[in-house]
Protein backbone atom coordinates (compact mmCIF):
# COMPACT_ATOMS: atom_id res chain seq x y z
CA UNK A 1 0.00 0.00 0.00
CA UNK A 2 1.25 3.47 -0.78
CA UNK A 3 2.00 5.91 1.91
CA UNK A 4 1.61 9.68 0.86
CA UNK A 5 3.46 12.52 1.56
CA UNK A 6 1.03 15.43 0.02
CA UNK A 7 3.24 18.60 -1.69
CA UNK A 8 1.54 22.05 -0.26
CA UNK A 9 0.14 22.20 -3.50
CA UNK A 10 -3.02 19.55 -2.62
CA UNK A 11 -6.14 20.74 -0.62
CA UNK A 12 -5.72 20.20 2.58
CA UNK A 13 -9.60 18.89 2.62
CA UNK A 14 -8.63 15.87 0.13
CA UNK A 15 -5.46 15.42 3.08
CA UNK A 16 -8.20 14.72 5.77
CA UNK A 17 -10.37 12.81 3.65
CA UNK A 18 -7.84 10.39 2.66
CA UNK A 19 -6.66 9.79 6.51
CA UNK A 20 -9.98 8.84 6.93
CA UNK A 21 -10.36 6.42 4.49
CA UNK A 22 -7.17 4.75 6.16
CA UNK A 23 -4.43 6.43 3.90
CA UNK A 24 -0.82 7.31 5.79
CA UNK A 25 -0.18 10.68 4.36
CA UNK A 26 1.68 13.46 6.21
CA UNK A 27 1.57 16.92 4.51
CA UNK A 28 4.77 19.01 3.93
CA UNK A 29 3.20 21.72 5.77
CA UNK A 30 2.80 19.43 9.01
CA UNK A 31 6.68 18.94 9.20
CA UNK A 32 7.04 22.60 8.73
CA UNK A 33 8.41 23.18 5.32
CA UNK A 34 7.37 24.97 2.62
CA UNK A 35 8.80 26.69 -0.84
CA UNK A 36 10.93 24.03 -1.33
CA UNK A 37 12.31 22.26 -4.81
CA UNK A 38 11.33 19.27 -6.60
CA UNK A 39 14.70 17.44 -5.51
CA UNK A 40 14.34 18.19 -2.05
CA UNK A 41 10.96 17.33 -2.24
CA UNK A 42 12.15 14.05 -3.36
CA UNK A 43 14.78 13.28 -0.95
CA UNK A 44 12.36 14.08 1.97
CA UNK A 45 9.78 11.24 0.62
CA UNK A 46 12.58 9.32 0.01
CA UNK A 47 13.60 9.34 3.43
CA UNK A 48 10.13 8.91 4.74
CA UNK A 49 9.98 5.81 2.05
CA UNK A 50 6.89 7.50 0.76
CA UNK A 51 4.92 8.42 -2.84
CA UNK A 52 4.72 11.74 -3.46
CA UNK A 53 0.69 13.40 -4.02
CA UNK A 54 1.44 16.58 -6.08
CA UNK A 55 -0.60 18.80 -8.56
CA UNK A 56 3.10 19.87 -9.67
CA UNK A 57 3.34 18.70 -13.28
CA UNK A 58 7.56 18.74 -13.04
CA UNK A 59 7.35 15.35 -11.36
CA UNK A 60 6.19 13.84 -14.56
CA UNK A 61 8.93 15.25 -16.49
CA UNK A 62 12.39 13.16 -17.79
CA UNK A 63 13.82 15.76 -15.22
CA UNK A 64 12.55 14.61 -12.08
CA UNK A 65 10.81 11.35 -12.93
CA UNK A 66 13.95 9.26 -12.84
CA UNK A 67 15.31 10.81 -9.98
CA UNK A 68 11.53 9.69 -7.47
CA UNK A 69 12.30 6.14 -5.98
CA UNK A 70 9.10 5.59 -4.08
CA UNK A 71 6.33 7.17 -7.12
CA UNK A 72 4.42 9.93 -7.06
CA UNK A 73 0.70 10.39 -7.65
CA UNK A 74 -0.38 13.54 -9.86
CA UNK A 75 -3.57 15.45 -9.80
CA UNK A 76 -3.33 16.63 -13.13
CA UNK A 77 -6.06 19.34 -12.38
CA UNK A 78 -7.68 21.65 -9.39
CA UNK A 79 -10.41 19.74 -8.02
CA UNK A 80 -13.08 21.83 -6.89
CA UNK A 81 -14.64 21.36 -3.22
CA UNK A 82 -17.29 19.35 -4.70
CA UNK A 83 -15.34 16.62 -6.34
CA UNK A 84 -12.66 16.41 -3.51
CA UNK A 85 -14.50 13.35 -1.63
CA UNK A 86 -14.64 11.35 -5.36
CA UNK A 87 -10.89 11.91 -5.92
CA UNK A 88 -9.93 10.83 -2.15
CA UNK A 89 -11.69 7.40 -3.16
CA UNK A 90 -10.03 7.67 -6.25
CA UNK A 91 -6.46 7.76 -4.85
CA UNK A 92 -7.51 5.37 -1.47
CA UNK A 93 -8.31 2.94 -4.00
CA UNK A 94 -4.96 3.53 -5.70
CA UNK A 95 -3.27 3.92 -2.85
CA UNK A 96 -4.50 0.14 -1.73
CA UNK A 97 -3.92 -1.90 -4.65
CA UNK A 98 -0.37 -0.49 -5.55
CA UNK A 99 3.29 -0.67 -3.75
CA UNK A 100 5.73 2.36 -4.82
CA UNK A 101 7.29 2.14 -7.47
CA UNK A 102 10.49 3.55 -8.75
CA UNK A 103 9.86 6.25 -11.46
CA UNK A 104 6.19 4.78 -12.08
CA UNK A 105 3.74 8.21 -12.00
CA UNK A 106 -0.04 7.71 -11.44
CA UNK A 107 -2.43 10.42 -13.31
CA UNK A 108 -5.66 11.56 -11.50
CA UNK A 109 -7.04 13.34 -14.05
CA UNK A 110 -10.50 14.93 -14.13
CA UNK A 111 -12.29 12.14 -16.28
């Protein structure tokens, strides 16, 4: 199962949703950092051994893609309030079924 570590770029609404459905993600915010790169981004869930959650689309370029060892899971839009609770199931589902993967990105898009 996929433990999340959400960028400060994800609602923090979907955040608490998911930790209800039983999802282990920790916000970047929560461990008190903020404004920080893509790299460092990636070392931090690489030390927590967790998959990114990030509406950043850099993480799915040849940039930054090979350099993520534990996935990443990209919300390739902004939800509105409304559709929140259908992408938490979305990604709880997701987040169940799948172990990290090394360079392996996972698109919530809006359809």
């Amino acid at each position: 199962m996929l433990r999340l570590l959400a960028d400060e770029n994800i609602p923090r609404k979907l955040v608490v949703l998911l930790k209800k459905l039983s999802i282990g993600v920790i916000r970047l915010q929560d461990l008190g950092v903020r404004g920080i790169s893509g790299k460092e981004l990636i070392d931090i869930a690489y030390r927590l051994k967790r998959t990114i959650l990030t509406r950043d689309s850099d993480f799915t370029t040849l940039d930054l893609l090979p350099l993520i060892r534990s996935g990443v899971v990209y919300l390739s839009y902004q939800p509105s309030r409304d559709v929140i609770p259908r992408i938490a199931e979305m990604i709880a589902s997701i987040a169940h079924q799948l172990e990290p993967k090394c360079g392996l990105p996972i698109v919530v898009n809006s359809e």
